[in-house]
PDB file of N, CA and C in Angstrom:
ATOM      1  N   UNK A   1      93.234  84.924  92.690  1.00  0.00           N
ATOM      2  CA  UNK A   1      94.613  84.590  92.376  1.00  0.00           C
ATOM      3  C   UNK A   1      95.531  85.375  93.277  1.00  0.00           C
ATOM      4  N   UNK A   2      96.169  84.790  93.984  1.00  0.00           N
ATOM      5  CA  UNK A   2      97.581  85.521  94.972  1.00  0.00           C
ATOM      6  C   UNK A   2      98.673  85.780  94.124  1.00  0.00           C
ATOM      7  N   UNK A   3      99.182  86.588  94.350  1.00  0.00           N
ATOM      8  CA  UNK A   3     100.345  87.145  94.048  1.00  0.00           C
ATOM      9  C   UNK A   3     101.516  85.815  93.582  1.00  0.00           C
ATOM     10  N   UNK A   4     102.197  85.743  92.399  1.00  0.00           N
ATOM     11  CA  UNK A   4     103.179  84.806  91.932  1.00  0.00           C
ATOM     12  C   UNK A   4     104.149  85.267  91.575  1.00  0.00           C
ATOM     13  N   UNK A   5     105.321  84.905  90.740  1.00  0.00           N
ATOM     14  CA  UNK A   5     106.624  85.069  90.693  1.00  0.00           C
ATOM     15  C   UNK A   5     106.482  86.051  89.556  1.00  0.00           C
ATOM     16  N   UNK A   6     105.374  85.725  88.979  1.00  0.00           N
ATOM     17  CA  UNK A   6     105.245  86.215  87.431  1.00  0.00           C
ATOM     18  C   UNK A   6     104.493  88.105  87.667  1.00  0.00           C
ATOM     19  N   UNK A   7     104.298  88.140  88.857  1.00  0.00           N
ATOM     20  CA  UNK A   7     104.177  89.333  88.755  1.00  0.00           C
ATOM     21  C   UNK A   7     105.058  90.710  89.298  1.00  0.00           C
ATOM     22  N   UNK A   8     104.652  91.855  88.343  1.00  0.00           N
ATOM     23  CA  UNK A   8     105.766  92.554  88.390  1.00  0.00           C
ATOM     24  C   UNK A   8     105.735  93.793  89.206  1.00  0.00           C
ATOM     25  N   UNK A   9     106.249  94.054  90.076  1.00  0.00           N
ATOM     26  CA  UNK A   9     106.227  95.508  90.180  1.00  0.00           C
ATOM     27  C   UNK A   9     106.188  96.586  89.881  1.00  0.00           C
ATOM     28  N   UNK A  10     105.196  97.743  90.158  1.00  0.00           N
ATOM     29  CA  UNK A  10     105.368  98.997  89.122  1.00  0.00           C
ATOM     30  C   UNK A  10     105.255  99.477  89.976  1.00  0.00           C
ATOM     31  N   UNK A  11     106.318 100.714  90.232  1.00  0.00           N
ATOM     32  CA  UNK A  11     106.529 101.839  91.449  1.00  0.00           C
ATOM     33  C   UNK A  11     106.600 103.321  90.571  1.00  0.00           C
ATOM     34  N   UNK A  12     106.118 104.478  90.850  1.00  0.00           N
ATOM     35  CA  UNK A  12     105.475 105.411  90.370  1.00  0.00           C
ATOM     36  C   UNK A  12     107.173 105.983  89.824  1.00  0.00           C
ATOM     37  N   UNK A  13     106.866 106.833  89.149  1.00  0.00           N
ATOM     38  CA  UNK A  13     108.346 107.555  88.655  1.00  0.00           C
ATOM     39  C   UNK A  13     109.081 108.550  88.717  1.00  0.00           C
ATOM     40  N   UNK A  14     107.932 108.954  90.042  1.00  0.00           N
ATOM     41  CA  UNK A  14     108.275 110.698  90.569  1.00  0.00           C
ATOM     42  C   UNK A  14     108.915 109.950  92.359  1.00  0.00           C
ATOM     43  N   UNK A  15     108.173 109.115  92.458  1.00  0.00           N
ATOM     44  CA  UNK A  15     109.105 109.640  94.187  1.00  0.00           C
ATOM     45  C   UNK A  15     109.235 107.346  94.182  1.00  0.00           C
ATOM     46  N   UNK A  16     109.007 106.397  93.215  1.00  0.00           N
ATOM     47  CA  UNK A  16     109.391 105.194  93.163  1.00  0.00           C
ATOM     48  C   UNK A  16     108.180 104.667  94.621  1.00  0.00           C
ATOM     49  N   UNK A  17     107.257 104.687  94.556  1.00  0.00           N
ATOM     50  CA  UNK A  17     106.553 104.018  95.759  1.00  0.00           C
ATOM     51  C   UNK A  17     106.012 103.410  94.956  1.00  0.00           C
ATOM     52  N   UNK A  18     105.877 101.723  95.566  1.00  0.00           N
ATOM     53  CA  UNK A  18     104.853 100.826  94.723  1.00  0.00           C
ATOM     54  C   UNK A  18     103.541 101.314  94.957  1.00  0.00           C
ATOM     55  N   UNK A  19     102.823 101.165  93.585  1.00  0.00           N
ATOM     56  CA  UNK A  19     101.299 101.124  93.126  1.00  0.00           C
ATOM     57  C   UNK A  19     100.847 100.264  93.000  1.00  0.00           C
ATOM     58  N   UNK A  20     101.733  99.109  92.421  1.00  0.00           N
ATOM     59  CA  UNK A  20     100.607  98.079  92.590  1.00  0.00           C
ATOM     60  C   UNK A  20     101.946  96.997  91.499  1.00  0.00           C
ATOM     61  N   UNK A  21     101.372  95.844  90.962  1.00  0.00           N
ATOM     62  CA  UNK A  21     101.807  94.681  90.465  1.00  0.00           C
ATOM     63  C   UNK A  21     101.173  95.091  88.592  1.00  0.00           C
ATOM     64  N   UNK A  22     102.350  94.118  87.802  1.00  0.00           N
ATOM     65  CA  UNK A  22     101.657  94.036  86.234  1.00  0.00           C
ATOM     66  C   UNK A  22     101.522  92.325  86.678  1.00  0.00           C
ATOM     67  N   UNK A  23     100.686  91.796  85.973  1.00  0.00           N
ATOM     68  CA  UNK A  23     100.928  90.604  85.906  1.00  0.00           C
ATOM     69  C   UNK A  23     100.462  90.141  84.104  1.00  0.00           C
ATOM     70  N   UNK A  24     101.478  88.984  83.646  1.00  0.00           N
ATOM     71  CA  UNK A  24     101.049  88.749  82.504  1.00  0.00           C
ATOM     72  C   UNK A  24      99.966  87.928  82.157  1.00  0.00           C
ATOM     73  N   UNK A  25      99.234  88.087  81.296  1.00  0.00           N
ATOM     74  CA  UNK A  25      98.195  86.981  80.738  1.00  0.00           C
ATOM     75  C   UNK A  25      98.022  87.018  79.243  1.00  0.00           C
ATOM     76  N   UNK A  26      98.596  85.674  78.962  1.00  0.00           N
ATOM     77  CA  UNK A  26      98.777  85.799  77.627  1.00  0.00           C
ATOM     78  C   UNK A  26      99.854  86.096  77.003  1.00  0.00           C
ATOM     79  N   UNK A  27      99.340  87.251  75.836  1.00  0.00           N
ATOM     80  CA  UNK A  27     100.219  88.244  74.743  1.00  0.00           C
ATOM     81  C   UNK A  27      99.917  89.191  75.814  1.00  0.00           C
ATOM     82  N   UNK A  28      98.567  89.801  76.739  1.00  0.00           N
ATOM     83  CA  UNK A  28      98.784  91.097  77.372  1.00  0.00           C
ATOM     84  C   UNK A  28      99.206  90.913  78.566  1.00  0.00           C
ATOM     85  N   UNK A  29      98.677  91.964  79.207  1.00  0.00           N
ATOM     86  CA  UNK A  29      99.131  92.362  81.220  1.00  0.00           C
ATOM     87  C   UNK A  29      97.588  92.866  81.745  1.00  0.00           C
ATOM     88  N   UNK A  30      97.433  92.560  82.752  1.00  0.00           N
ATOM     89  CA  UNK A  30      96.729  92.694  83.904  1.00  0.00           C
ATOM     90  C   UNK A  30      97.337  94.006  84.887  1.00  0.00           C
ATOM     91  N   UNK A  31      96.840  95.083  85.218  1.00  0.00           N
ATOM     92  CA  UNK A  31      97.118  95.742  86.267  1.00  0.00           C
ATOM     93  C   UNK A  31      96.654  95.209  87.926  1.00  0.00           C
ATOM     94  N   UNK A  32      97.562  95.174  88.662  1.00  0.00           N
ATOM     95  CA  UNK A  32      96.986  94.425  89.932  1.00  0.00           C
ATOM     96  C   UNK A  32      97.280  95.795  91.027  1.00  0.00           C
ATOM     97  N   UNK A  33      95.951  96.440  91.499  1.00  0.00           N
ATOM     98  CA  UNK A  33      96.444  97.197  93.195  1.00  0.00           C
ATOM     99  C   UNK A  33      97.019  96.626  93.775  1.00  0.00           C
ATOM    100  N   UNK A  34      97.714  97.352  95.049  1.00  0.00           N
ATOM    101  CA  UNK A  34      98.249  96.925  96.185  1.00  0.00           C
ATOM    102  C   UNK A  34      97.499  95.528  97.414  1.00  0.00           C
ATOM    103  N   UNK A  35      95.968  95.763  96.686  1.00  0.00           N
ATOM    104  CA  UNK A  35      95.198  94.889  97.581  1.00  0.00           C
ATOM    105  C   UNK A  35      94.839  93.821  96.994  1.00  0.00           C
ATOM    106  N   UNK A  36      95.560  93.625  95.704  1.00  0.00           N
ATOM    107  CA  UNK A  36      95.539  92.051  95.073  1.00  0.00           C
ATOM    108  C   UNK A  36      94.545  92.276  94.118  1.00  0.00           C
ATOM    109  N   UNK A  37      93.468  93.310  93.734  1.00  0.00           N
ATOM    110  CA  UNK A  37      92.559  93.186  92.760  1.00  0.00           C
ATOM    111  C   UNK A  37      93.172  93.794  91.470  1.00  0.00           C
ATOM    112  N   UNK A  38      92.534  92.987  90.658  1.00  0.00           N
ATOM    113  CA  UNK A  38      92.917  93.195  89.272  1.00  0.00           C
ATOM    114  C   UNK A  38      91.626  94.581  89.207  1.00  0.00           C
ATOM    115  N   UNK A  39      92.919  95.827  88.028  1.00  0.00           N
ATOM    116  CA  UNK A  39      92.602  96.899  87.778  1.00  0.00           C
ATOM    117  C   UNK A  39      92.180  97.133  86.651  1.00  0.00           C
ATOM    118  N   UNK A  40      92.901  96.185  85.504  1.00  0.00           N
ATOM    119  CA  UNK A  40      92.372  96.096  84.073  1.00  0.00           C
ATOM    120  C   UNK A  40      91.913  95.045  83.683  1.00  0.00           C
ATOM    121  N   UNK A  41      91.190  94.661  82.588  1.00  0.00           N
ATOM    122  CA  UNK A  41      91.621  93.765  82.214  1.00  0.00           C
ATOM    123  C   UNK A  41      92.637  93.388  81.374  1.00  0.00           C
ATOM    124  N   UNK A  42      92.337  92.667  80.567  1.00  0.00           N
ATOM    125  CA  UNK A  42      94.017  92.158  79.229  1.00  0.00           C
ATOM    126  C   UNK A  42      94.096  93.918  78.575  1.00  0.00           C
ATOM    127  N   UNK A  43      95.116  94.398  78.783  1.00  0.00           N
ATOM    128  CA  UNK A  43      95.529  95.261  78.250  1.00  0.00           C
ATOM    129  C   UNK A  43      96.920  95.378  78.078  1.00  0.00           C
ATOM    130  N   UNK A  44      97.431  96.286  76.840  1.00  0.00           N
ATOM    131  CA  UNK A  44      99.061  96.390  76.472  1.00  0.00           C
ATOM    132  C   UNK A  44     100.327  96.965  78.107  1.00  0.00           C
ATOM    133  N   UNK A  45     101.256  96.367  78.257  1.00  0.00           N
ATOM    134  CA  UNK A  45     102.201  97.289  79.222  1.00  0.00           C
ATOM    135  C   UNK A  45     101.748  98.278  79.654  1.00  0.00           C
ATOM    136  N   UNK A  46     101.919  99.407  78.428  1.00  0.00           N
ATOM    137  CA  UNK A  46     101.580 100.566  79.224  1.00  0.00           C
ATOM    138  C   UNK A  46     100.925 101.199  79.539  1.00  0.00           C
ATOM    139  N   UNK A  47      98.753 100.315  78.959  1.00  0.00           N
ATOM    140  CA  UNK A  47      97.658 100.809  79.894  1.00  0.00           C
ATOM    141  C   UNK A  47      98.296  99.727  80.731  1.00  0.00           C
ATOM    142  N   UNK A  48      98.626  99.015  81.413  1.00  0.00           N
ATOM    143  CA  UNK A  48      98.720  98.424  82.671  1.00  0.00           C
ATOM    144  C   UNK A  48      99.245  99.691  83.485  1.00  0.00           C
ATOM    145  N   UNK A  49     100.397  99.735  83.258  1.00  0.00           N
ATOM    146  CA  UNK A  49     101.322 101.382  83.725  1.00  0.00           C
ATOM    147  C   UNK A  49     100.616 101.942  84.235  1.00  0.00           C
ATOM    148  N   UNK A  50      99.729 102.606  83.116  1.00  0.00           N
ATOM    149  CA  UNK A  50      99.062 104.166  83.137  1.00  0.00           C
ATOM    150  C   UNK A  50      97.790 103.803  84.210  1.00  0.00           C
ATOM    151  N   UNK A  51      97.117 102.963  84.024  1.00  0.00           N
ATOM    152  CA  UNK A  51      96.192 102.638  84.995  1.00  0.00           C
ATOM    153  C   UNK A  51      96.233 102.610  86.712  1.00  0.00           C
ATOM    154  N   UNK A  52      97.682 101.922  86.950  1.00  0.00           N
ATOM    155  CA  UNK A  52      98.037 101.741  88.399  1.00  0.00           C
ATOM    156  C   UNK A  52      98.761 103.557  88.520  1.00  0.00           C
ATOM    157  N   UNK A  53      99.215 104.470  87.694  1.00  0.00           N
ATOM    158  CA  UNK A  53      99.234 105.412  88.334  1.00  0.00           C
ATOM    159  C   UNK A  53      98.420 106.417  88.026  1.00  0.00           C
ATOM    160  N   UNK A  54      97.214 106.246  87.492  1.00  0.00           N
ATOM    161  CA  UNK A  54      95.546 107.119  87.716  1.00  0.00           C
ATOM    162  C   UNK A  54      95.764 106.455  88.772  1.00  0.00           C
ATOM    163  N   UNK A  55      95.369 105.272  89.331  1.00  0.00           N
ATOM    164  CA  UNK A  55      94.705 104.697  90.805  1.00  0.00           C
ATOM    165  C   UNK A  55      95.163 105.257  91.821  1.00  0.00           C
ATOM    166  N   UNK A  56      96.640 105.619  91.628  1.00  0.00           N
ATOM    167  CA  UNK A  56      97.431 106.040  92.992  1.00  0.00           C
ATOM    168  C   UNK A  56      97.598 104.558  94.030  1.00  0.00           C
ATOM    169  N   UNK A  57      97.337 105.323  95.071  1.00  0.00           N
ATOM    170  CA  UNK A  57      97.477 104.554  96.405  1.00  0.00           C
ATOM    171  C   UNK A  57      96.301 105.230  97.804  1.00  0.00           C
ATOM    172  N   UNK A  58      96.073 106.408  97.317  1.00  0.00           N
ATOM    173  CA  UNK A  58      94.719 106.761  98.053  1.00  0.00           C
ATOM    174  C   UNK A  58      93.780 106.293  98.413  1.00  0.00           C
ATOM    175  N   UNK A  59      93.242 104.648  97.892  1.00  0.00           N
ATOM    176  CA  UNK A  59      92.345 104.038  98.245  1.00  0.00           C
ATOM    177  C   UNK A  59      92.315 103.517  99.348  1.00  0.00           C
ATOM    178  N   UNK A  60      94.048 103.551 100.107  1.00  0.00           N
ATOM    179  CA  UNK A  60      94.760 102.622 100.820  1.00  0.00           C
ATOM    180  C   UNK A  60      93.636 103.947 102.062  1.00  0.00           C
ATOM    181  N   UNK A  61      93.827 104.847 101.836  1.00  0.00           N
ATOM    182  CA  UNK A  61      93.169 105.795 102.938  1.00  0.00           C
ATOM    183  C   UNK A  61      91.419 105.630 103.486  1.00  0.00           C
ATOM    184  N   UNK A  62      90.996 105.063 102.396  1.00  0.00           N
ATOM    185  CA  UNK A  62      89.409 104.908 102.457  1.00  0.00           C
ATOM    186  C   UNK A  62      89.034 103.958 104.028  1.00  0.00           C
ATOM    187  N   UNK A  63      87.700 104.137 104.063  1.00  0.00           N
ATOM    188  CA  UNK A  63      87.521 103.088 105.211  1.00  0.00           C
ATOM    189  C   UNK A  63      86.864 101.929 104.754  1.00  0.00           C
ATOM    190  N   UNK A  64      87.223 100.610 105.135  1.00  0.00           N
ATOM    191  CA  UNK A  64      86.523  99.511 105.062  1.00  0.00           C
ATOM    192  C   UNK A  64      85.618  98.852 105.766  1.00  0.00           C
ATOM    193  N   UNK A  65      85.198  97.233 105.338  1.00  0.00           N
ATOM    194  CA  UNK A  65      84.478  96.825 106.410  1.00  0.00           C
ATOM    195  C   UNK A  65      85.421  95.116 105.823  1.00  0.00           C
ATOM    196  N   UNK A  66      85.230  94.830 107.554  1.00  0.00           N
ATOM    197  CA  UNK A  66      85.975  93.271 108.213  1.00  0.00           C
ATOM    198  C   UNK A  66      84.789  92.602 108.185  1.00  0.00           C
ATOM    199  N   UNK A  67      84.799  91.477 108.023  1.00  0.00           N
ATOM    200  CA  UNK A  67      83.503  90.637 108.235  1.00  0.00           C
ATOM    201  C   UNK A  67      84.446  89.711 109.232  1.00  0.00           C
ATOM    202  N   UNK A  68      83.429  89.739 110.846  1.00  0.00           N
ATOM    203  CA  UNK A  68      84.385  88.555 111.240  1.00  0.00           C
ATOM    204  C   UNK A  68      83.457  87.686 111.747  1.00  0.00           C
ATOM    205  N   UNK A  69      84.068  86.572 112.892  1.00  0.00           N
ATOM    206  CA  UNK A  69      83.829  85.151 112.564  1.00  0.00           C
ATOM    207  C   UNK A  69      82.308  85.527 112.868  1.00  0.00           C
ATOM    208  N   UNK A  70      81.679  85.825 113.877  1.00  0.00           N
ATOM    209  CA  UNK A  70      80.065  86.079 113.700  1.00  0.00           C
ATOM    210  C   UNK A  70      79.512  86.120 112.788  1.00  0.00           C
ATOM    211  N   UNK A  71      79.877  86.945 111.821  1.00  0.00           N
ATOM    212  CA  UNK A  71      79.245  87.126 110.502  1.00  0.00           C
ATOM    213  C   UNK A  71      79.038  88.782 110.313  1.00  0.00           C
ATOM    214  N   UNK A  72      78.986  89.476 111.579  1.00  0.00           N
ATOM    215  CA  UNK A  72      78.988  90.566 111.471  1.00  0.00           C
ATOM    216  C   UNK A  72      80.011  91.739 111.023  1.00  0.00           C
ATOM    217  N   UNK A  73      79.529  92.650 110.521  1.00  0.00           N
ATOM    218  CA  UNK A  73      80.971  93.341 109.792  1.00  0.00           C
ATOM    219  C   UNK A  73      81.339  94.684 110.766  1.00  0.00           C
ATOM    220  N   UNK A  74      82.366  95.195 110.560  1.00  0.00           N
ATOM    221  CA  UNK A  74      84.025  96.216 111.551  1.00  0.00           C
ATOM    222  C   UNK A  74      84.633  97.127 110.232  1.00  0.00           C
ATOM    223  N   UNK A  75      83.771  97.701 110.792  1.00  0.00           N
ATOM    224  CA  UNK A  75      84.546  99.168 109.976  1.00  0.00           C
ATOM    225  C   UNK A  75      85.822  99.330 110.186  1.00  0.00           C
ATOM    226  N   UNK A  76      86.749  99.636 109.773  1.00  0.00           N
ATOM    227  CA  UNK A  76      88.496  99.348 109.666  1.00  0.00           C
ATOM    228  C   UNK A  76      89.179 100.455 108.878  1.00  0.00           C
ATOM    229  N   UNK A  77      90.160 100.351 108.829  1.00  0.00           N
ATOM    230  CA  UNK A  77      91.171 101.106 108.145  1.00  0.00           C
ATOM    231  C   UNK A  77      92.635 100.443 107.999  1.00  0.00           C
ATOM    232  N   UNK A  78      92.990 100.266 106.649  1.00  0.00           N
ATOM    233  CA  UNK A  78      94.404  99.612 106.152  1.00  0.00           C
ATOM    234  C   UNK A  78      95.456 100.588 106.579  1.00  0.00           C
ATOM    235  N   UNK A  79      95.832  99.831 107.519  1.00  0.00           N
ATOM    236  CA  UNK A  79      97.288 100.185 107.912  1.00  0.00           C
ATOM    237  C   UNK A  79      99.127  99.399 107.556  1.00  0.00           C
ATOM    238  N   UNK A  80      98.790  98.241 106.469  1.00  0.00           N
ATOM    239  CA  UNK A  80      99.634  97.678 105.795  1.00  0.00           C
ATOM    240  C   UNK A  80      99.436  97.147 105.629  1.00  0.00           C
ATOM    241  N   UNK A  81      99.793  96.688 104.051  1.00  0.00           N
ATOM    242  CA  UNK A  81      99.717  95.815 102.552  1.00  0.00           C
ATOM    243  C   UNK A  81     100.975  95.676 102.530  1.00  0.00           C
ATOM    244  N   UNK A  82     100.943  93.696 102.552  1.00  0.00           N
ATOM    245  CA  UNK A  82     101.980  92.573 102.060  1.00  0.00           C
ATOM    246  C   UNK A  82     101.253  91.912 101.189  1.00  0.00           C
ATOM    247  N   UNK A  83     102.656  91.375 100.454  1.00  0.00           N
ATOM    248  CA  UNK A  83     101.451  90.192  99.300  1.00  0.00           C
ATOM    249  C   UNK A  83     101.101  88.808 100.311  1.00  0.00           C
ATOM    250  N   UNK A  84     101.172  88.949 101.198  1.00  0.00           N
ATOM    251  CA  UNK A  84     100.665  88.047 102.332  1.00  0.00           C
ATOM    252  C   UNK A  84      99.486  87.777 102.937  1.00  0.00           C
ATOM    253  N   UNK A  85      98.981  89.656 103.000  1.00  0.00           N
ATOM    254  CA  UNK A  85      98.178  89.792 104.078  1.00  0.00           C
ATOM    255  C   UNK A  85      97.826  91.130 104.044  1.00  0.00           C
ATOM    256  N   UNK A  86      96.685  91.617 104.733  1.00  0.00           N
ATOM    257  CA  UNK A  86      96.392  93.291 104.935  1.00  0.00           C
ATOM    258  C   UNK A  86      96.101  93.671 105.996  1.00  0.00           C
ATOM    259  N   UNK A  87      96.670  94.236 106.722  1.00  0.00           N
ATOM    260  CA  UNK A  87      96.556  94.608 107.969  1.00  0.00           C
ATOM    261  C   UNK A  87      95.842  95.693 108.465  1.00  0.00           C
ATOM    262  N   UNK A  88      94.943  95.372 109.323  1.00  0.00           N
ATOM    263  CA  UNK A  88      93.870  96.669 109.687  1.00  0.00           C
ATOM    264  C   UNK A  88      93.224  96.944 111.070  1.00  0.00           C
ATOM    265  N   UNK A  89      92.881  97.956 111.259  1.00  0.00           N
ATOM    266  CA  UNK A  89      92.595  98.525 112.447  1.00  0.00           C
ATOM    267  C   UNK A  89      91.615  99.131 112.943  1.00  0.00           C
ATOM    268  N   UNK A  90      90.793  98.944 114.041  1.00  0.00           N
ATOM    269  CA  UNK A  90      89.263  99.132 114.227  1.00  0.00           C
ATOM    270  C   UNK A  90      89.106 100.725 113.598  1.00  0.00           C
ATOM    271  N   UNK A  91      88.236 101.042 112.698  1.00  0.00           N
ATOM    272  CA  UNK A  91      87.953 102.886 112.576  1.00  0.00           C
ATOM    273  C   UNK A  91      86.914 103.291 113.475  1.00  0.00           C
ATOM    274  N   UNK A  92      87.421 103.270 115.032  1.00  0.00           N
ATOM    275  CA  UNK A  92      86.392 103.802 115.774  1.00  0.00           C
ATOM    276  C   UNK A  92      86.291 105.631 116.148  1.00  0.00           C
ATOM    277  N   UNK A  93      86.544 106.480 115.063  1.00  0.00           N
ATOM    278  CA  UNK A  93      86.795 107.550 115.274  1.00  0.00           C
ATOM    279  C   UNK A  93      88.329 108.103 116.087  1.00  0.00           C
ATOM    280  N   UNK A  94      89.095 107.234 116.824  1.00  0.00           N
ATOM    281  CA  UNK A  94      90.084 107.388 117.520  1.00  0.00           C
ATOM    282  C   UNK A  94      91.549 106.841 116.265  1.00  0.00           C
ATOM    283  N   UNK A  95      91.587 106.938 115.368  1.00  0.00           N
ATOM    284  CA  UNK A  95      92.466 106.125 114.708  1.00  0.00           C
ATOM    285  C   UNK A  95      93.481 106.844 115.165  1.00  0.00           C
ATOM    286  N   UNK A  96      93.711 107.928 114.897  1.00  0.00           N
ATOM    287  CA  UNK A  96      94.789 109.008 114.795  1.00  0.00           C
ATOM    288  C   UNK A  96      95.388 109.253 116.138  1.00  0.00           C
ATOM    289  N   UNK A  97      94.780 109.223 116.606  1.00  0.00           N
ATOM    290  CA  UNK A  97      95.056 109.073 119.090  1.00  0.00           C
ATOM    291  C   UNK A  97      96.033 108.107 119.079  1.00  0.00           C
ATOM    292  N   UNK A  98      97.263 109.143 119.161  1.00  0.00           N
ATOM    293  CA  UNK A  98      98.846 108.723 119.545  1.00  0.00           C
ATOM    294  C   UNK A  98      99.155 108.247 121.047  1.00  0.00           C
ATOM    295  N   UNK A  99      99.139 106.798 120.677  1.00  0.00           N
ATOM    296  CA  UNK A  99      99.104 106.420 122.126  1.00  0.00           C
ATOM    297  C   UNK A  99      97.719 105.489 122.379  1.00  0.00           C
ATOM    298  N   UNK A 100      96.621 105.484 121.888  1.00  0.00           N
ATOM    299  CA  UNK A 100      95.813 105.124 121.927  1.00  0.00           C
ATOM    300  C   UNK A 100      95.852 103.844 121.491  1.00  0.00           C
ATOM    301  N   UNK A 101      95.229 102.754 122.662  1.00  0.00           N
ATOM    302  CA  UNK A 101      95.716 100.865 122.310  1.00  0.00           C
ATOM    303  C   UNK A 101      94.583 100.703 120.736  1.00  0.00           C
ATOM    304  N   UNK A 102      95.177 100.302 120.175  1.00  0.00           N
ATOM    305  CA  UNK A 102      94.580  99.974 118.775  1.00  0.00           C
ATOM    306  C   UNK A 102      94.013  98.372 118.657  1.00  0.00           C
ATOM    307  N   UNK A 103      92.983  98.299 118.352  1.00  0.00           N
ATOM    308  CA  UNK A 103      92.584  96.625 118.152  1.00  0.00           C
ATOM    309  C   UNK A 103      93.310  96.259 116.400  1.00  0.00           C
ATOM    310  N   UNK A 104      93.665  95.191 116.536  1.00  0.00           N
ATOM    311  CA  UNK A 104      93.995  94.969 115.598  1.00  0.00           C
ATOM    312  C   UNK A 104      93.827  93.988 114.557  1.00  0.00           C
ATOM    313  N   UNK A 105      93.833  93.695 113.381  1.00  0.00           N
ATOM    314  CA  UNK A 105      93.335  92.458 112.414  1.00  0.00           C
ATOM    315  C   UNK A 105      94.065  92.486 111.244  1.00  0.00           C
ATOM    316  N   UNK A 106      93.627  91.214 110.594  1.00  0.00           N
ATOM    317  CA  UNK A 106      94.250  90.473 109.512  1.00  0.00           C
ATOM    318  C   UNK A 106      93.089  90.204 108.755  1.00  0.00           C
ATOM    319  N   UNK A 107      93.538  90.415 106.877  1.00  0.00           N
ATOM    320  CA  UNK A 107      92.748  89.633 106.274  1.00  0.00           C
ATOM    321  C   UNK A 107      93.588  89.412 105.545  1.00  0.00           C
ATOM    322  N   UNK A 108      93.055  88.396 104.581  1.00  0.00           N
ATOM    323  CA  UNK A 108      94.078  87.213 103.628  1.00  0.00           C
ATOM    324  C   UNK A 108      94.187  88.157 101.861  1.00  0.00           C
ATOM    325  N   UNK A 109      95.184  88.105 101.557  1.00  0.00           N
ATOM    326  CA  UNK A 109      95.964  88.978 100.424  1.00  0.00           C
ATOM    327  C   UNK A 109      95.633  87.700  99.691  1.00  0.00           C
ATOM    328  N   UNK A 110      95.161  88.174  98.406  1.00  0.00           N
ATOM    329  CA  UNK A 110      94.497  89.384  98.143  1.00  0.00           C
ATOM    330  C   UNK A 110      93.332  89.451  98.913  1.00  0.00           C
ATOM    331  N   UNK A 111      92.437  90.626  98.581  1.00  0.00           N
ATOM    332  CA  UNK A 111      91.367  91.210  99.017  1.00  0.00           C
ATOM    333  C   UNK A 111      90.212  90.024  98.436  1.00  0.00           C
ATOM    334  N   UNK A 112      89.699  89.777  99.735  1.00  0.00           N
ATOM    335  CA  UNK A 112      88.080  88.962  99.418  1.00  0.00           C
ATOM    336  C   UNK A 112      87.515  89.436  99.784  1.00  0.00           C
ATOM    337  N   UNK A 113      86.227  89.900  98.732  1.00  0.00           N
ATOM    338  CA  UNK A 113      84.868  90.753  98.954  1.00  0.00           C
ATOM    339  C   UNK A 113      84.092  90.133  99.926  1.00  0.00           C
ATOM    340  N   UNK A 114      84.595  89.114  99.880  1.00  0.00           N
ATOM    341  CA  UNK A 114      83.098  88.026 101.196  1.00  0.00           C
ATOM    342  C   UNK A 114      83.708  88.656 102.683  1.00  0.00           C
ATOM    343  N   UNK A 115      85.313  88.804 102.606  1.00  0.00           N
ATOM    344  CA  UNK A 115      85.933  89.286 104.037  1.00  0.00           C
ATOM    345  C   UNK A 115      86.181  90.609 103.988  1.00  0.00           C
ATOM    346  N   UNK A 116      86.672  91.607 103.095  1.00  0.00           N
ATOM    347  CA  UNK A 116      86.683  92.636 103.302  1.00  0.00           C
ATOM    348  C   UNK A 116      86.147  93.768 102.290  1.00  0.00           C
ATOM    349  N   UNK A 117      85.768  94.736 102.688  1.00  0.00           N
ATOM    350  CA  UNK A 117      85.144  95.338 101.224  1.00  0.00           C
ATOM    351  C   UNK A 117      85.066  96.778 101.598  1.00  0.00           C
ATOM    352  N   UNK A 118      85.291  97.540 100.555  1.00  0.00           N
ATOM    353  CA  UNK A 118      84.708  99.161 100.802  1.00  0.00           C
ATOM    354  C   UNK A 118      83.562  99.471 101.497  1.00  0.00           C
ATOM    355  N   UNK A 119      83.977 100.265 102.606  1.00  0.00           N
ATOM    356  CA  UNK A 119      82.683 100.845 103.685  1.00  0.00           C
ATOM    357  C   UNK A 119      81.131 101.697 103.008  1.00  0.00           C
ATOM    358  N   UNK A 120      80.624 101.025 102.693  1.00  0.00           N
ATOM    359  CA  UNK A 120      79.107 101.958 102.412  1.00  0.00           C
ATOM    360  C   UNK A 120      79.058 103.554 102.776  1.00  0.00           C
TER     361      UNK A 120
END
């Protein structure tokens, strides 16, 4: 499910950075990350709340893997989340090399495990 009208924003309450989306279902709410996956299931408002800020946004730091058109998978790193799209960048040990030409990629918002997934 992509991102709809019906879902809500929840931005943390110490410095306001989004964590992630509520979305409704039902009588309850759904917690949604930044990467489109649902965090809870049917739960009240404010485990939705409380859930997206245990999660943080630190995951956004982890490394991934790209599956591309070969079939073969690209270790990566998220460098920006739209409800569009996720944008990422080869993790060839050089990420941080200011100045350094960066390869760059797209995968489709939300997060698909078949295309992108947490690095082993």
């Amino acid at each position: 499910m992509g991102m709809t009208e019906t879902h809500i924003e929840h931005r943390r309450g110490t410095d306001r950075e989004l964590v992630g989306w509520i979305r409704p279902s039902g009588e309850d709410f759904v917690a949604v990350d930044l990467l489109g996956r649902d965090v809870t299931g049917n739960v009240d408002w404010l485990e939705a709340e409380e859930a997206l800020e245990e999660l943080g946004i630190g995951y956004l730091a982890d490394a991934y893997e790209l599956r591309l058109a070969s079939g073969e998978w690209l270790r990566v790193r998220v460098t920006e989340v739209t409800p569009e799209t996720i944008g990422l960048t080869v993790d060839d040990g050089a990420f941080n090399v200011i100045g350094g030409e960066k390869q760059l990629y797209s995968a489709r918002f939300p997060l698909d495990p078949n295309e992108l997934r947490p690095a082993a």
